[in-house]
Protein backbone atom coordinates (compact mmCIF):
# COMPACT_ATOMS: atom_id res chain seq x y z
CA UNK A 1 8.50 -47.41 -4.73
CA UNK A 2 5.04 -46.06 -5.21
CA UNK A 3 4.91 -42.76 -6.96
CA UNK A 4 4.11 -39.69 -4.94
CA UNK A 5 3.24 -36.90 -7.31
CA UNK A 6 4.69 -33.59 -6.56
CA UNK A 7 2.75 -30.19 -5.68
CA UNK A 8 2.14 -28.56 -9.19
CA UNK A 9 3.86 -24.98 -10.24
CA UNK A 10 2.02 -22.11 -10.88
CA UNK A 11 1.62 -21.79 -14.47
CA UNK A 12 -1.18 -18.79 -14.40
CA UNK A 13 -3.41 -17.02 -12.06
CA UNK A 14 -6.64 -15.29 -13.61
CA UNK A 15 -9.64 -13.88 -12.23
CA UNK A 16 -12.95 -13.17 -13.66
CA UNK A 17 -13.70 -12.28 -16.29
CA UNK A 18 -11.57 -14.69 -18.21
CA UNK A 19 -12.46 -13.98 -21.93
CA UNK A 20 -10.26 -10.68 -21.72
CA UNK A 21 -6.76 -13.20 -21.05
CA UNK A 22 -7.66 -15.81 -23.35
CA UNK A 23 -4.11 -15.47 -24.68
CA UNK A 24 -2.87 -16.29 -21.47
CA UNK A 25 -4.25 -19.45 -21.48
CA UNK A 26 -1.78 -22.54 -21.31
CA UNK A 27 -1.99 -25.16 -24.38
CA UNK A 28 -5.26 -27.32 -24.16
CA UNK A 29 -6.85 -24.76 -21.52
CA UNK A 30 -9.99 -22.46 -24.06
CA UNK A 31 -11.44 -20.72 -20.80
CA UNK A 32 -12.58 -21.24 -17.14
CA UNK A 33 -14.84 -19.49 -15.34
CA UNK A 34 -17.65 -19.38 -12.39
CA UNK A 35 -21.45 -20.08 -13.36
CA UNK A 36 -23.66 -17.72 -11.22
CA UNK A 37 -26.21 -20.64 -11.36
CA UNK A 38 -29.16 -19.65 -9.06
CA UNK A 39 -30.75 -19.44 -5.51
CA UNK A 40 -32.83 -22.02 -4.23
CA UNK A 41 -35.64 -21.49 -2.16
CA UNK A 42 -34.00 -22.58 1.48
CA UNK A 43 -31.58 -20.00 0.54
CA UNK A 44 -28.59 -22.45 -0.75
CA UNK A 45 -27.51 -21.40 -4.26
CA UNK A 46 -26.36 -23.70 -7.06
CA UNK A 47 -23.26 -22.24 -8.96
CA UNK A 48 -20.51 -24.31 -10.89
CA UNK A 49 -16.79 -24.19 -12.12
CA UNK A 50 -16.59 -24.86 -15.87
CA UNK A 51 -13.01 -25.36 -17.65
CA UNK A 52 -13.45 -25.35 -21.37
CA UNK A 53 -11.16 -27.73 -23.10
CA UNK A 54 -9.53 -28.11 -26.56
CA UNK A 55 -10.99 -31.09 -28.57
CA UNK A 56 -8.74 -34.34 -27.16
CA UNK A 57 -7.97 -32.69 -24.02
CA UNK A 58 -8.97 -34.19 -20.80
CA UNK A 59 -8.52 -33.34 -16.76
CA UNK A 60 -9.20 -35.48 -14.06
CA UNK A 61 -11.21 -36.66 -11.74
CA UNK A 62 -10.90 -36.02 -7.75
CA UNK A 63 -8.96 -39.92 -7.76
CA UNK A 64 -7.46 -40.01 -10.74
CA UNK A 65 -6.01 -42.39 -11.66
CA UNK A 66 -2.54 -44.09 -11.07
CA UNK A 67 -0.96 -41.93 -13.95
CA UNK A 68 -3.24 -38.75 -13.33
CA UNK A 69 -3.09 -35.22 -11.64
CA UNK A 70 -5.43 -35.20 -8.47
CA UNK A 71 -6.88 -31.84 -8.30
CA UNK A 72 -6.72 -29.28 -5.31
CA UNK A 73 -9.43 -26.92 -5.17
CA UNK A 74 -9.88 -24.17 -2.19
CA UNK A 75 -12.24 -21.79 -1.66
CA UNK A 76 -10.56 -19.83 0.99
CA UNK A 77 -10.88 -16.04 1.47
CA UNK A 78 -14.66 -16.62 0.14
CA UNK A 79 -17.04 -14.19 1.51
CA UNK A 80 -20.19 -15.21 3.28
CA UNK A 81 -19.64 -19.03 3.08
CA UNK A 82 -20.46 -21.14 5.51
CA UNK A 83 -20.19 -24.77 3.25
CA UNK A 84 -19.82 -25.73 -0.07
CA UNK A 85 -19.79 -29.18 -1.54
CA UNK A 86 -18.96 -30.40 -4.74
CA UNK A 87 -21.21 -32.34 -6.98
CA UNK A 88 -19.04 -34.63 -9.37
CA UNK A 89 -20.47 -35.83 -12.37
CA UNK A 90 -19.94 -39.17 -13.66
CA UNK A 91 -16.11 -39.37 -14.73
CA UNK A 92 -14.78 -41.64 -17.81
CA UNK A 93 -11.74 -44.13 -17.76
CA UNK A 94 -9.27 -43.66 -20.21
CA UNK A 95 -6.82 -46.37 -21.09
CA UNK A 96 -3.81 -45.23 -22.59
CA UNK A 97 0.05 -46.70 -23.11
CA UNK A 98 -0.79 -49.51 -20.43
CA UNK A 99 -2.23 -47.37 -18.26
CA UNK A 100 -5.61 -45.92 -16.74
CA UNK A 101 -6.49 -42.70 -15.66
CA UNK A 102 -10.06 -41.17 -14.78
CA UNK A 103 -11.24 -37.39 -15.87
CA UNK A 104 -13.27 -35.75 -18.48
CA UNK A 105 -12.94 -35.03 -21.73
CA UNK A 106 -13.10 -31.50 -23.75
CA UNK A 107 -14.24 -29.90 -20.75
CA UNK A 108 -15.75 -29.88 -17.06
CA UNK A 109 -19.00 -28.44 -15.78
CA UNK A 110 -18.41 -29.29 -11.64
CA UNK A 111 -21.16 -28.00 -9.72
CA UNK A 112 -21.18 -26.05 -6.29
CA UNK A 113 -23.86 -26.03 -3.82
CA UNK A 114 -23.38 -23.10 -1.35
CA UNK A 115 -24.47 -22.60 2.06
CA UNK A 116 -24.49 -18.94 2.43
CA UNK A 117 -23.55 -17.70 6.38
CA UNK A 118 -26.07 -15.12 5.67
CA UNK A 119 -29.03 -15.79 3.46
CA UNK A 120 -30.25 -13.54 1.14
CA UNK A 121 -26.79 -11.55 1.04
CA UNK A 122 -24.15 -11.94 -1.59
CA UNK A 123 -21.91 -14.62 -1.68
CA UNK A 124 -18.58 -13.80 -2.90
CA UNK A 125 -16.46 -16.41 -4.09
CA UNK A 126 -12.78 -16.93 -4.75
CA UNK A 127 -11.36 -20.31 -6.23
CA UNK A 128 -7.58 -21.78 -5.43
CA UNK A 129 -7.40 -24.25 -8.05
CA UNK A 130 -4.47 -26.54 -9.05
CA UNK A 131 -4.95 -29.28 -11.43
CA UNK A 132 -3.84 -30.93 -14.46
CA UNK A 133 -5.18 -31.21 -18.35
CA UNK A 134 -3.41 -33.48 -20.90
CA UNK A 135 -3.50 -34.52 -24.50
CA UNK A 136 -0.02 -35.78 -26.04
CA UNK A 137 1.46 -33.69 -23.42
CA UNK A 138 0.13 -32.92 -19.63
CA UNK A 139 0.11 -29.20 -18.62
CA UNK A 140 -0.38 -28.71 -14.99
CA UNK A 141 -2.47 -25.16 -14.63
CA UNK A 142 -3.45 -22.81 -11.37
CA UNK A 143 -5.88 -20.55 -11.70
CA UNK A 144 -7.82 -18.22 -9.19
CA UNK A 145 -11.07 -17.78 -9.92
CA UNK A 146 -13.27 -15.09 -8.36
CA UNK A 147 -16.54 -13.73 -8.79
CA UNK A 148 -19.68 -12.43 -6.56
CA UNK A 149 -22.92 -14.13 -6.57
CA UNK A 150 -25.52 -11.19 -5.38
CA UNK A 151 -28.65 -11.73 -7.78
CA UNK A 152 -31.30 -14.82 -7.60
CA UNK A 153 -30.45 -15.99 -11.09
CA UNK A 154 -31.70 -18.35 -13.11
CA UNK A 155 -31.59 -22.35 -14.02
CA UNK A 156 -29.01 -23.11 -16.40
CA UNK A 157 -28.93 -26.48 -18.07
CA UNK A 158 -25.32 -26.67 -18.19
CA UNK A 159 -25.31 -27.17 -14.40
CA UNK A 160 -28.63 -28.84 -13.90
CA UNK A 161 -27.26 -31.23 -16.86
CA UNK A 162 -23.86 -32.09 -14.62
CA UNK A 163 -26.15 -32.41 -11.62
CA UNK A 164 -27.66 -35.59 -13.21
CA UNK A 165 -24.89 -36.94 -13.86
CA UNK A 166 -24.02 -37.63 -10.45
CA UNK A 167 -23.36 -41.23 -9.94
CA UNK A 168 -26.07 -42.58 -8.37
CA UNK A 169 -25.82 -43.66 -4.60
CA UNK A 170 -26.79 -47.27 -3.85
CA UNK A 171 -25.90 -48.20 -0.30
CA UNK A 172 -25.14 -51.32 1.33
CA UNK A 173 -24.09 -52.94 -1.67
CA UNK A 174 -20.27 -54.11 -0.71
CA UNK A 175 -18.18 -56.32 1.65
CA UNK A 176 -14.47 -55.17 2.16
CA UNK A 177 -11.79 -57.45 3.43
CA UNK A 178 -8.70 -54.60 4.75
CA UNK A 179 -5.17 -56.29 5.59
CA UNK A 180 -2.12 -53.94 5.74
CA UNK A 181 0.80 -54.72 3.09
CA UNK A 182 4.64 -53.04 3.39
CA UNK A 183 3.78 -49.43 2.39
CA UNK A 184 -0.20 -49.47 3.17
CA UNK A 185 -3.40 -51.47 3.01
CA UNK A 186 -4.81 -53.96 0.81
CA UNK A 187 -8.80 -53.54 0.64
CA UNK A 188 -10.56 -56.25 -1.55
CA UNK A 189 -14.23 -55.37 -1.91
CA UNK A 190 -17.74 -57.96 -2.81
CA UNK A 191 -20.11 -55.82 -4.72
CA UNK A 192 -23.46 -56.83 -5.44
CA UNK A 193 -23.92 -55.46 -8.84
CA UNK A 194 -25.69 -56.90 -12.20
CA UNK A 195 -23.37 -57.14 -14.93
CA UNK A 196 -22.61 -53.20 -16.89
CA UNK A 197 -20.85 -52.70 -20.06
CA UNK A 198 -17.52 -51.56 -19.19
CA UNK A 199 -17.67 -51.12 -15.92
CA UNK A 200 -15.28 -50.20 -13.52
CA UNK A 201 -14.80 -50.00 -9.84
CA UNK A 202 -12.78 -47.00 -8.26
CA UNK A 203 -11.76 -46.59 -4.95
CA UNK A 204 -11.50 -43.76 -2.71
CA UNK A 205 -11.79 -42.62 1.00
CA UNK A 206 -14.28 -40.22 1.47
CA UNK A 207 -12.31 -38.12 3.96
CA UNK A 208 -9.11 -37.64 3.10
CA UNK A 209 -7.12 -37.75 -0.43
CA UNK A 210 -4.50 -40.71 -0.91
CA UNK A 211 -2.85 -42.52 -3.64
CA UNK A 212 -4.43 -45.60 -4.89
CA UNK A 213 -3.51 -48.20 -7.18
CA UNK A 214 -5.83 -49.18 -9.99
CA UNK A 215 -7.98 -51.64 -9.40
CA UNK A 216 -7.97 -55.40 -10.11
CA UNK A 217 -11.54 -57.01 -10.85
CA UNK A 218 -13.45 -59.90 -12.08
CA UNK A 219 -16.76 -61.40 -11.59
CA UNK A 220 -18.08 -64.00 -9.86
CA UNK A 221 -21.64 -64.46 -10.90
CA UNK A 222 -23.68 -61.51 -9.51
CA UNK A 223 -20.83 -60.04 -7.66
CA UNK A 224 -18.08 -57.91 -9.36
CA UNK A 225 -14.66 -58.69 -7.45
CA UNK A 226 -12.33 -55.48 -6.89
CA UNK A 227 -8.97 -54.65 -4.87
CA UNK A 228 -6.98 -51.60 -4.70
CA UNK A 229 -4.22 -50.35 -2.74
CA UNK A 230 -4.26 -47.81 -0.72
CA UNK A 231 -0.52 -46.04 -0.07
CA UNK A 232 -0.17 -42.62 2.29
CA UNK A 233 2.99 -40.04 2.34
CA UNK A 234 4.76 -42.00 4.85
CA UNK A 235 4.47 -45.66 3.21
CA UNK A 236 3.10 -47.34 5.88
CA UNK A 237 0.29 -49.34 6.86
CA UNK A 238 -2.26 -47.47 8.75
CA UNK A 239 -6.11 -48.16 10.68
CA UNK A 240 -8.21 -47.64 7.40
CA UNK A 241 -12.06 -46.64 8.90
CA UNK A 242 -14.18 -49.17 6.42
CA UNK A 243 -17.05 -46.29 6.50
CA UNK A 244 -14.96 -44.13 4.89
CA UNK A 245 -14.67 -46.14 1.88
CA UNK A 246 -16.36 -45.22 -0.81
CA UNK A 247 -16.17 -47.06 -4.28
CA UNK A 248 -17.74 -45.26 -7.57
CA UNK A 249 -18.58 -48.09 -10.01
CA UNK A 250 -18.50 -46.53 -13.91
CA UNK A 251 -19.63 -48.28 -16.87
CA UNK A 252 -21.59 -47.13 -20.09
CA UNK A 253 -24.66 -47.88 -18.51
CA UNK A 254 -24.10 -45.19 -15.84
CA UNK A 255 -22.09 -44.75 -12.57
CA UNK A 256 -23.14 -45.95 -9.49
CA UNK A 257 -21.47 -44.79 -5.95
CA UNK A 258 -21.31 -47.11 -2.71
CA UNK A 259 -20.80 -45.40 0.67
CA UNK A 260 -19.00 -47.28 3.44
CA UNK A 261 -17.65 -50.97 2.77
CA UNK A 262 -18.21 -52.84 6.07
CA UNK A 263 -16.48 -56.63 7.09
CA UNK A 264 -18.24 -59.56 5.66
């Protein structure tokens, strides 16, 4: 039976500013907090939520992992927001006691682009977040962040630096072959990479968050060879949409991210 992790307990709710309940702060967790950022000129603004870890702490990444924590973060109750998307950086795979997970280490710097409903008028934003951080232990943490954004601001390298390291998106590179199994489907991808040092392929659909195995890979000359598995609540097969595949490749060169994995 696959392993379906459970909804995580509240362990603390904080709003901003956080500094004044530091000691309220689970094990591993230093500080978290909103980054005002600053407003760009079509009247989007660039903010960011940054958890400070201890030193051998890690969190994860938004697919993290068959061992890992997947985060939940909402944003509802926000004031004067009409979208926001989430710019994840580059994440690293950890291997660990046979098995892999995929986060960040010592901290996370996630930025926020914001489409205000009204431009030029505050923003005020409020943060539902559940996720995990681990080190020999894993503590699973929720925290509500809140804070308002009414003033232009400024550039802040933390966030432009997080930004960059966005995997870079290279469609069109990969072929997917999809056949159900007993409690899901099967999707074995082509994808026409040059060889990277340590890289990994991670799999994900775009639209909606499900468990997936980790992935099996080799290469075959200039193609790197992946499959995962695929496995939702009710353990069944289902009609996977191919376009909403999307497969992040990681390596110490960089990360790389491939939208959509159409049929040979």
């Amino acid at each position: 039976m696959r392993p379906i992790l459970p909804a995580l307990p509240i362990l603390l709710a904080l709003a901003l500013p956080v500094a004044a309940q530091e000691a309220a702060l689970p094990p591993g967790l230093l500080g978290a907090e909103i980054l005002p950022g600053w407003s760009n000129a079509d009247g989007t603004r660039i903010a960011a939520l940054q958890l400070r870890l201890a030193p051998g702490w890690k969190t994860y990444w938004r697919v993290p992992g068959e061992a890992g924590v997947p985060p939940i973060l909402q944003f509802g109750g926000s004031e004067n927001l009409a979208a926001l998307r989430l710019v994840w950086p580059a994440p690293d795979v950890f291997e660990q006691n046979g098995m892999r997970t995929v986060g960040y280490h010592d901290g996370l710097v996630l930025p926020l682009v914001i489409t205000p409903k009204e431009i030029g008028a505050p923003v005020t934003l409020h943060a539902d977040l559940d996720f995990g951080i681990c080190h020999e232990i894993c503590v699973p943490v929720h925290l509500d962040l809140s804070a308002t954004l009414d003033r232009p601001g400024a550039a802040d390298p933390v966030i432009a630096a997080a930004l960059a390291s966005e995997p870079r998106k290279l469609p069109g590179r990969a072929r997917c072959r999809v056949a159900p199994i007993r409690d899901g489907m099967r999707v074995e991808a082509a994808i026409a990479l040059p060889p990277m040092p340590g890289e990994v392929a991670l799999f994900e659909l775009a639209s909606r968050p499900m468990w997936v195995s980790d992935t099996l890979q080799h290469r075959e000359g200039p193609l790197l060879m992946a499959r995962a598995e695929f496995v939702p609540e009710n353990g069944a097969p289902f009609p996977l949409d191919q376009g909403d595949l999307r497969i992040t490749v990681v390596s110490a060169a960089g990360a790389v991210e491939i939208e959509g994995c159409p049929a040979p």
